[in-house]
Protein backbone atom coordinates (compact mmCIF):
# COMPACT_ATOMS: atom_id res chain seq x y z
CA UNK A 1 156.19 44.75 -24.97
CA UNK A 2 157.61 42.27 -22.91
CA UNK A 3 159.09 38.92 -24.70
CA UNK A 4 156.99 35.93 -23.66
CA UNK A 5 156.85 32.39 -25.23
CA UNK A 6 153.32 31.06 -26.33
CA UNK A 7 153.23 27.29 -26.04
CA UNK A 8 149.02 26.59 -25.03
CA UNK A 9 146.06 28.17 -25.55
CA UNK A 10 146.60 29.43 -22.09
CA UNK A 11 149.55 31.39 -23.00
CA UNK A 12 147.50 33.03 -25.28
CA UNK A 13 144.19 34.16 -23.66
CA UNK A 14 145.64 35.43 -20.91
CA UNK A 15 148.08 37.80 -22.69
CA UNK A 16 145.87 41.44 -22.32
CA UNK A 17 147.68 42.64 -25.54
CA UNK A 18 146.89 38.68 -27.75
CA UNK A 19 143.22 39.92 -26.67
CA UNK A 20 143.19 43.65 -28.08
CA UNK A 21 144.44 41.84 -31.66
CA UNK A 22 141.50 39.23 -31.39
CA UNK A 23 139.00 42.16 -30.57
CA UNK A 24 140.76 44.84 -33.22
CA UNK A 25 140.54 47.14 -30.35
CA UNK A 26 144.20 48.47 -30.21
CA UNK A 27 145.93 49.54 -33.43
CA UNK A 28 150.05 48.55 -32.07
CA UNK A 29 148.75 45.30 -30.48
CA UNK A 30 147.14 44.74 -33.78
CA UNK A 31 150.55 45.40 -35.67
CA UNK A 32 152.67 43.50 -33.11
CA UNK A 33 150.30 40.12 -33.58
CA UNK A 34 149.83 40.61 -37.16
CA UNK A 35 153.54 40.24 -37.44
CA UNK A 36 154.02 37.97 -34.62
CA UNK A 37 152.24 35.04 -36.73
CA UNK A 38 154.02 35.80 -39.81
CA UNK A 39 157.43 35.00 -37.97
CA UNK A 40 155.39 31.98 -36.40
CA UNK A 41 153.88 29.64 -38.63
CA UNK A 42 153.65 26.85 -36.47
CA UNK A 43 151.61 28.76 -33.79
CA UNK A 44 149.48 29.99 -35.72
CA UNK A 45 146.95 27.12 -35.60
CA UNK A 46 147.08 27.44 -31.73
CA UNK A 47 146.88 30.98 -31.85
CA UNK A 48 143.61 31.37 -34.10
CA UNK A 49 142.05 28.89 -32.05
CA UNK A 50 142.41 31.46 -28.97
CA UNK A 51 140.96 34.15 -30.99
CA UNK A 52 138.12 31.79 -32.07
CA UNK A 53 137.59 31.07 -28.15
CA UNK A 54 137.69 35.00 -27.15
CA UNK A 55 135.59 35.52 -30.07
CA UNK A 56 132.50 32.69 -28.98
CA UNK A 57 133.08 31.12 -31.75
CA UNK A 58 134.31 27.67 -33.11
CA UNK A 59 131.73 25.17 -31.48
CA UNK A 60 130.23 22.88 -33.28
CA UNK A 61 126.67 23.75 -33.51
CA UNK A 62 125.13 20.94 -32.05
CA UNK A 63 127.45 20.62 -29.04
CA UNK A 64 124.19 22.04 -26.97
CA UNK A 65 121.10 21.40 -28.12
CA UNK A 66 118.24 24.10 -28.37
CA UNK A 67 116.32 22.05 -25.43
CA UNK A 68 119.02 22.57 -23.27
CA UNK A 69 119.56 26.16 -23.85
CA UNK A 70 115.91 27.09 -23.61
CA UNK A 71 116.07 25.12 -20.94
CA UNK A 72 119.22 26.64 -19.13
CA UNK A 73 118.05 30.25 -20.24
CA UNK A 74 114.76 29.47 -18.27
CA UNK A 75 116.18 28.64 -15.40
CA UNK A 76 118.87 31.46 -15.29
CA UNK A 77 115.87 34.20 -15.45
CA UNK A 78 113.46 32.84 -13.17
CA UNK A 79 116.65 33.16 -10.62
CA UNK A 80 117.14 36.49 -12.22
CA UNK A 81 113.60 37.78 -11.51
CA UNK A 82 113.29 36.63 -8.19
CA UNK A 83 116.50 38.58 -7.08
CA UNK A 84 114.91 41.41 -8.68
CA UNK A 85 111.71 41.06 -6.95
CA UNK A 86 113.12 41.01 -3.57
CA UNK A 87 115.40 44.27 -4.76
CA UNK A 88 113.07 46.27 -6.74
CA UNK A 89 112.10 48.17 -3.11
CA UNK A 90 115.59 48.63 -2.28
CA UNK A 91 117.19 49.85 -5.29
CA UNK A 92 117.05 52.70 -7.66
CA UNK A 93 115.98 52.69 -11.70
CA UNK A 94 119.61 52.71 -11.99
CA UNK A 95 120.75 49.59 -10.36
CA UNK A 96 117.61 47.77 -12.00
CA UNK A 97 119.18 48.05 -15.28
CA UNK A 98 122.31 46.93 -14.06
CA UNK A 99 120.70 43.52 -12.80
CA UNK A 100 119.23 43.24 -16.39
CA UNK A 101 122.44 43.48 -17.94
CA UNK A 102 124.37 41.37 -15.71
CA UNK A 103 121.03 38.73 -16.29
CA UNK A 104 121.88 38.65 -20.17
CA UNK A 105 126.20 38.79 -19.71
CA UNK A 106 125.61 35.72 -17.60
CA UNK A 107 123.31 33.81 -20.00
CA UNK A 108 126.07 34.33 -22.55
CA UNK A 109 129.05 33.11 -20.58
CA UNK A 110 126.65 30.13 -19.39
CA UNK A 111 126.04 29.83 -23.15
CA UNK A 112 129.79 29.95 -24.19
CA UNK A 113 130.96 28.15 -21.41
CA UNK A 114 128.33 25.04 -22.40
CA UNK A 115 129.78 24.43 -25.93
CA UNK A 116 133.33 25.20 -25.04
CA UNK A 117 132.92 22.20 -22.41
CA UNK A 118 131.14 19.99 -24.88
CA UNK A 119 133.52 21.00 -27.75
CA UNK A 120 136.50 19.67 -25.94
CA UNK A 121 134.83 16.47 -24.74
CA UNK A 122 133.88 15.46 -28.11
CA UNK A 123 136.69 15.57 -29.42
CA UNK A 124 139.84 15.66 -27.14
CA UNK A 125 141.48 11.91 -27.17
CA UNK A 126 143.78 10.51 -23.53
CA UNK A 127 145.40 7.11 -23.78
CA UNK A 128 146.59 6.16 -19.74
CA UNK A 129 148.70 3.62 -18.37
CA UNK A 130 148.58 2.51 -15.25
CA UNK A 131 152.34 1.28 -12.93
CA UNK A 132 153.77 -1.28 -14.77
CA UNK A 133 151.45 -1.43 -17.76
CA UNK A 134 153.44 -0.31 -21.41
CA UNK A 135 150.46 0.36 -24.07
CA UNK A 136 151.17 0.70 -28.02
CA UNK A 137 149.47 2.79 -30.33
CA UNK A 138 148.80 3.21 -33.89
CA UNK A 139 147.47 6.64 -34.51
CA UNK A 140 145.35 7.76 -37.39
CA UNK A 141 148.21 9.18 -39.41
CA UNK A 142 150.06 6.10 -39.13
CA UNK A 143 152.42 7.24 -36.09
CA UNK A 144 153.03 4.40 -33.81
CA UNK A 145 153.45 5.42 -30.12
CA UNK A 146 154.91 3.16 -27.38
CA UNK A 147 153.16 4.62 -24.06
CA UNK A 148 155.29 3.29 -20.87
CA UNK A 149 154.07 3.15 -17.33
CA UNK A 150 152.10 5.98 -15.81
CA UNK A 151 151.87 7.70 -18.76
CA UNK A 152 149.32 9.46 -20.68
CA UNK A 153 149.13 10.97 -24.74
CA UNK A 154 146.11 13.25 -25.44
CA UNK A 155 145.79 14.93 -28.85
CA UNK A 156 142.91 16.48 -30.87
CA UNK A 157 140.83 13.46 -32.79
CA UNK A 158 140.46 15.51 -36.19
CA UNK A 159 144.32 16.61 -35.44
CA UNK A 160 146.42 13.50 -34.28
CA UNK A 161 149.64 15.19 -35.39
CA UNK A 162 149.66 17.26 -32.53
CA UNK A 163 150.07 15.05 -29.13
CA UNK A 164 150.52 16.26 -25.21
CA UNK A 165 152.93 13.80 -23.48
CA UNK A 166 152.73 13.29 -19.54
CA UNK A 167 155.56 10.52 -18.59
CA UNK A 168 157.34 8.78 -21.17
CA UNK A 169 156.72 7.72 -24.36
CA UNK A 170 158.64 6.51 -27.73
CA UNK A 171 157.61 7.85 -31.69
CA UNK A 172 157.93 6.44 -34.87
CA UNK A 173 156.93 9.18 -36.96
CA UNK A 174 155.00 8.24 -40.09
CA UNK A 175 156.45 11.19 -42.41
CA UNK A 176 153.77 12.54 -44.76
CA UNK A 177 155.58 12.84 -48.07
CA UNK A 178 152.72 14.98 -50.26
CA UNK A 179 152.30 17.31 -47.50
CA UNK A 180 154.86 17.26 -45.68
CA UNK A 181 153.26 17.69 -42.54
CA UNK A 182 155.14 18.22 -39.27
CA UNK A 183 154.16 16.41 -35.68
CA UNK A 184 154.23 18.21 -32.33
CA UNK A 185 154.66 16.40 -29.09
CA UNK A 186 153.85 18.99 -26.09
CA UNK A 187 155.15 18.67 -22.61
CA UNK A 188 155.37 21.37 -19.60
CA UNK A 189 159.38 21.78 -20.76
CA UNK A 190 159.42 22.07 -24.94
CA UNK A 191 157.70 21.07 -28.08
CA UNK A 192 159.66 18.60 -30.19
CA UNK A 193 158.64 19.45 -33.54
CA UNK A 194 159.72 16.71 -36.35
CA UNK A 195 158.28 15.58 -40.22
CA UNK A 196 159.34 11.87 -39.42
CA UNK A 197 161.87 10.13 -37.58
CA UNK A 198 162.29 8.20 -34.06
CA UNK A 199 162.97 9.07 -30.69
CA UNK A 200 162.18 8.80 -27.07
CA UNK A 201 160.53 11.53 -24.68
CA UNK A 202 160.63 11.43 -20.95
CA UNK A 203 158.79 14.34 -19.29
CA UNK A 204 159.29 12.17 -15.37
CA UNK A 205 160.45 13.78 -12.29
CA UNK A 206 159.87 17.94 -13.11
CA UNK A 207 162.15 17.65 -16.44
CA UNK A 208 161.83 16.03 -20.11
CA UNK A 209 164.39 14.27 -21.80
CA UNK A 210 164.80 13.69 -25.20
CA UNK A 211 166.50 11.28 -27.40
CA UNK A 212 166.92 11.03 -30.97
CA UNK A 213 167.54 7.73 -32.65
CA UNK A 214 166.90 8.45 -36.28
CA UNK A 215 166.31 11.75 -38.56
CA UNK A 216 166.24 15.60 -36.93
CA UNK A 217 163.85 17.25 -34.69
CA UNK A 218 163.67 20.49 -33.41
CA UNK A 219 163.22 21.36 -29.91
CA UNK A 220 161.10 25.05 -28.60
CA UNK A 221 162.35 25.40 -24.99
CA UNK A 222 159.66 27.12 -22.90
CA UNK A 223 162.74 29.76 -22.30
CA UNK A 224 162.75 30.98 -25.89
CA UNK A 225 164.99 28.77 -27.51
CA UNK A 226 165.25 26.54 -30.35
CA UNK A 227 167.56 23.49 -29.85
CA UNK A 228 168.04 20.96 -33.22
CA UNK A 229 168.88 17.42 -32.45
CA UNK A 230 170.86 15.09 -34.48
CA UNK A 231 170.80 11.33 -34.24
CA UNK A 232 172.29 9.83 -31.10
CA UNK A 233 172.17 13.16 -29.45
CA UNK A 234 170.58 13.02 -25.96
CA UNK A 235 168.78 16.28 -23.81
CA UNK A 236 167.71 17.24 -20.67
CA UNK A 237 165.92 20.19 -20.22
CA UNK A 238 164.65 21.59 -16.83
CA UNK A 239 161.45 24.33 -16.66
CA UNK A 240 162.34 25.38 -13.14
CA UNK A 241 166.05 26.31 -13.94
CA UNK A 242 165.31 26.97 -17.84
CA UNK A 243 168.10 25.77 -19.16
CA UNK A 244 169.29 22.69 -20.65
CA UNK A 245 171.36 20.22 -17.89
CA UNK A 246 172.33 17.60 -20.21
CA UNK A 247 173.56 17.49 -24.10
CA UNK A 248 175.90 14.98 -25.26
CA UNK A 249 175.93 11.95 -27.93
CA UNK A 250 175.39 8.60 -27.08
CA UNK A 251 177.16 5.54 -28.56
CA UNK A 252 174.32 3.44 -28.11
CA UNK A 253 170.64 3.81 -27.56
CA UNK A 254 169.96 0.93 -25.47
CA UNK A 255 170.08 2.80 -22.42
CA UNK A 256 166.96 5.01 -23.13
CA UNK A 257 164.90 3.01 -25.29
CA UNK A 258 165.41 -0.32 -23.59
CA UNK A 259 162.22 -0.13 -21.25
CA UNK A 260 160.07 -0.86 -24.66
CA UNK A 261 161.69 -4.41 -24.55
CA UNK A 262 160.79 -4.95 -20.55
CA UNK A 263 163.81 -4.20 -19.47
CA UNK A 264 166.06 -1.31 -17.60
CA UNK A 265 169.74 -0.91 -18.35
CA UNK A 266 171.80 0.48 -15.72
CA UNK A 267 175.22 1.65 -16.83
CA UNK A 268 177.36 2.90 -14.10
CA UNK A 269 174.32 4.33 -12.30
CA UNK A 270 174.31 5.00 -9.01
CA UNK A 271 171.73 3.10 -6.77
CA UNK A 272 169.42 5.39 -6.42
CA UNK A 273 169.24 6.58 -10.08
CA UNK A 274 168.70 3.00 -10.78
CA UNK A 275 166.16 3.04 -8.04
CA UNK A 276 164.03 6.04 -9.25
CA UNK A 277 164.03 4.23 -12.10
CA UNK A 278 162.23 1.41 -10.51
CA UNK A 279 159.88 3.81 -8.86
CA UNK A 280 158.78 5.46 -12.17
CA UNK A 281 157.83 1.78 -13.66
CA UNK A 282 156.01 0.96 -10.38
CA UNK A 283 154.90 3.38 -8.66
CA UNK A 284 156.88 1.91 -5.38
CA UNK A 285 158.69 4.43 -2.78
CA UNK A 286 162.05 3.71 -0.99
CA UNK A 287 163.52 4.62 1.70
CA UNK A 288 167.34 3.80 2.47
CA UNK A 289 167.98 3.05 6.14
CA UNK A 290 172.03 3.51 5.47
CA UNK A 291 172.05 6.79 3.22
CA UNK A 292 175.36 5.91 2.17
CA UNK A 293 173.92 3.11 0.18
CA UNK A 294 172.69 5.77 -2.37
CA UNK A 295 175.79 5.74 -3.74
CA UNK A 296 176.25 2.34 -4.17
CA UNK A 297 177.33 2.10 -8.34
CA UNK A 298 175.13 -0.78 -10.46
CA UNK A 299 176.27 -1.55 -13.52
CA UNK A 300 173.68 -4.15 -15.96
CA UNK A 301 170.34 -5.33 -16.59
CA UNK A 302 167.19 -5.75 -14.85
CA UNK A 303 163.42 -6.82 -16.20
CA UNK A 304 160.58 -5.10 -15.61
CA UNK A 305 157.88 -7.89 -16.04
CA UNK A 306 157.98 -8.24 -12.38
CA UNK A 307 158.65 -6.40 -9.15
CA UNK A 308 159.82 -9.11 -7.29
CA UNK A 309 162.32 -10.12 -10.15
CA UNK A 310 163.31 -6.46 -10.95
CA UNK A 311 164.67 -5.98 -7.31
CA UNK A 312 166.36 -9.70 -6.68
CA UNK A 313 168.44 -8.76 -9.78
CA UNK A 314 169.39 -5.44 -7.99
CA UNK A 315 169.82 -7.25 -4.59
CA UNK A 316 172.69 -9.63 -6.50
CA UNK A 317 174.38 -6.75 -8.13
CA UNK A 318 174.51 -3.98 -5.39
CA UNK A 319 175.21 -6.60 -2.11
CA UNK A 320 172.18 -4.71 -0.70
CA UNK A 321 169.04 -5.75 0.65
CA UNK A 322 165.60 -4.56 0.06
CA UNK A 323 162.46 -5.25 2.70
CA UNK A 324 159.25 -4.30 2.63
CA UNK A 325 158.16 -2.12 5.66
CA UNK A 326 154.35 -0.61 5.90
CA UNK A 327 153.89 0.91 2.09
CA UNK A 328 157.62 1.65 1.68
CA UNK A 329 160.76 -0.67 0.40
CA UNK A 330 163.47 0.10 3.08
CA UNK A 331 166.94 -0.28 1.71
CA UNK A 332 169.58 -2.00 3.88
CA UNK A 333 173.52 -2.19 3.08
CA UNK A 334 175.18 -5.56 3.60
């Protein structure tokens, strides 16, 4: 059996041998899964909820009412019937029977598809922000989450302890000292997994960083392996080359966690890093007329209440200029 890492519900259902062990239809698939999950307690939650969705089951009851069904399961066999009709002539005893049983598999998936859909939408929970908007959050657990610009969080209402990042975002972990419970934040690259502590997670341009300010965390790279952080320690981890580009310790956190405060600290970056920077907060695109200027090295800080302001600070510490041109900002060197 091939190794494979399971980070999503996805992972799971569409693993052929994850589906023999939720249908108890293959005795080594069985054996494999049985002692997959007791080597992997903290998928099991994820896993089980697979089974529950191969399975039909795990909807709330009342996610479809019987109106609708009835109502649905109507429908579906009046279409059913009249396609029979107009093949009944054409078609042997044989392929009648096959209609009829396609007529009931279809009502089923209509059925299970229905309260999977309204399932989720009851109880799935996004928080977006739009370019230049930075959003806090106090989540039910006590967690406090600082959402930054084009950003989104999305987590299970009746399980807040388990959060999907898209952009950046900063945690304070409320640590749950009678259970002990552990938080997950999910991005395409890794699961951070952590009881409480603080730190910063940037999933931005096709890679997530992480930084850790205060306590341990544990990082699952989606190429199968485990990376433990230590305060001050700062990751980058890429999905498309699945491996990690950056790990060192940092001296000071500013850097990273400084866009919570309005502000971006550039510290020997080059212009365009700086730039991109700019361009994550707002949503603006450049284009540099003298590529040379990319290289141009900025060294300070800039706010990020305002555009305008953000780039006249960058004009008077690069000796560059910046226009506007159509929908892009075209960069000239003095």
């Amino acid at each position: 059996m091939t190794k494979k890492t399971y980070n999503t519900i996805h992972d799971f259902l569409n693993d052929a041998s994850f589906k023999n062990w939720a249908f108890n239809s293959q005795l080594s698939d069985v054996s494999f899964w049985d002692f997959w999950l007791k080597n992997n307690p903290m998928k099991r939650d994820i896993a089980y909820e697979a089974r529950d969705i191969l399975l039909g089951i795990n909807f709330k009851k009342d996610t479809v009412t019987e109106e609708k069904i009835e109502f649905e399961w109507d429908k579906l066999e009046t279409k059913l019937k009249a396609i029979q009709d107009k093949q009944i002539k054409k078609t042997s005893r044989k392929n009648k029977h096959l209609y009829q049983k396609l007529g009931i598999a279809a009502s089923i998936l209509l059925l299970i598809s229905l309260s999977f859909i309204g399932y989720f939408n009851l109880t799935r929970v996004t928080h977006k922000t739009a370019y230049g908007e930075i959003l806090e959050l106090k989540l039910k657990d006590g967690t406090l989450v600082t959402l930054n610009s084009n950003s989104s969080i999305s987590y299970n209402k009746n399980d807040v302890r388990k959060v999907w990042l898209k952009g950046e975002a900063y945690f304070k972990v409320n640590k749950k000292e009678t259970t002990n419970a552990k938080f997950w934040v999910n991005t395409n690259d890794l699961v951070v997994e952590v009881y409480g502590t603080q730190f910063n997670v940037n999933t931005q341009r096709q890679k997530t960083k992480v930084y850790l300010e205060e306590g341990n965390i544990w990082l699952t790279l989606n190429n199968g392996t485990s990376k433990k952080m230590a305060p001050g320690n700062y990751i980058e981890y890429s999905s498309l080359d699945k491996k990690i580009l950056i790990d060192k310790n940092l001296a000071s956190n500013e850097e990273h966690v400084s866009w919570k405060n309005g502000k971006l600290i550039f510290n020997n970056f080059t212009l365009e890093e700086a730039l991109n920077k700019v361009s994550d907060t707002y949503g603006v695109t450049f284009e540099y007329k003298h590529p040379e200027a990319k290289e141009i090295l900025i060294t300070g800080i800039v706010p990020t209440t305002n555009l305008d302001i953000c780039l006249n600070a960058i004009r008077k510490s690069t000796n560059i200029n910046i226009k506007k041109e159509n929908t892009k900002l075209v960069v000239y060197k003095n």
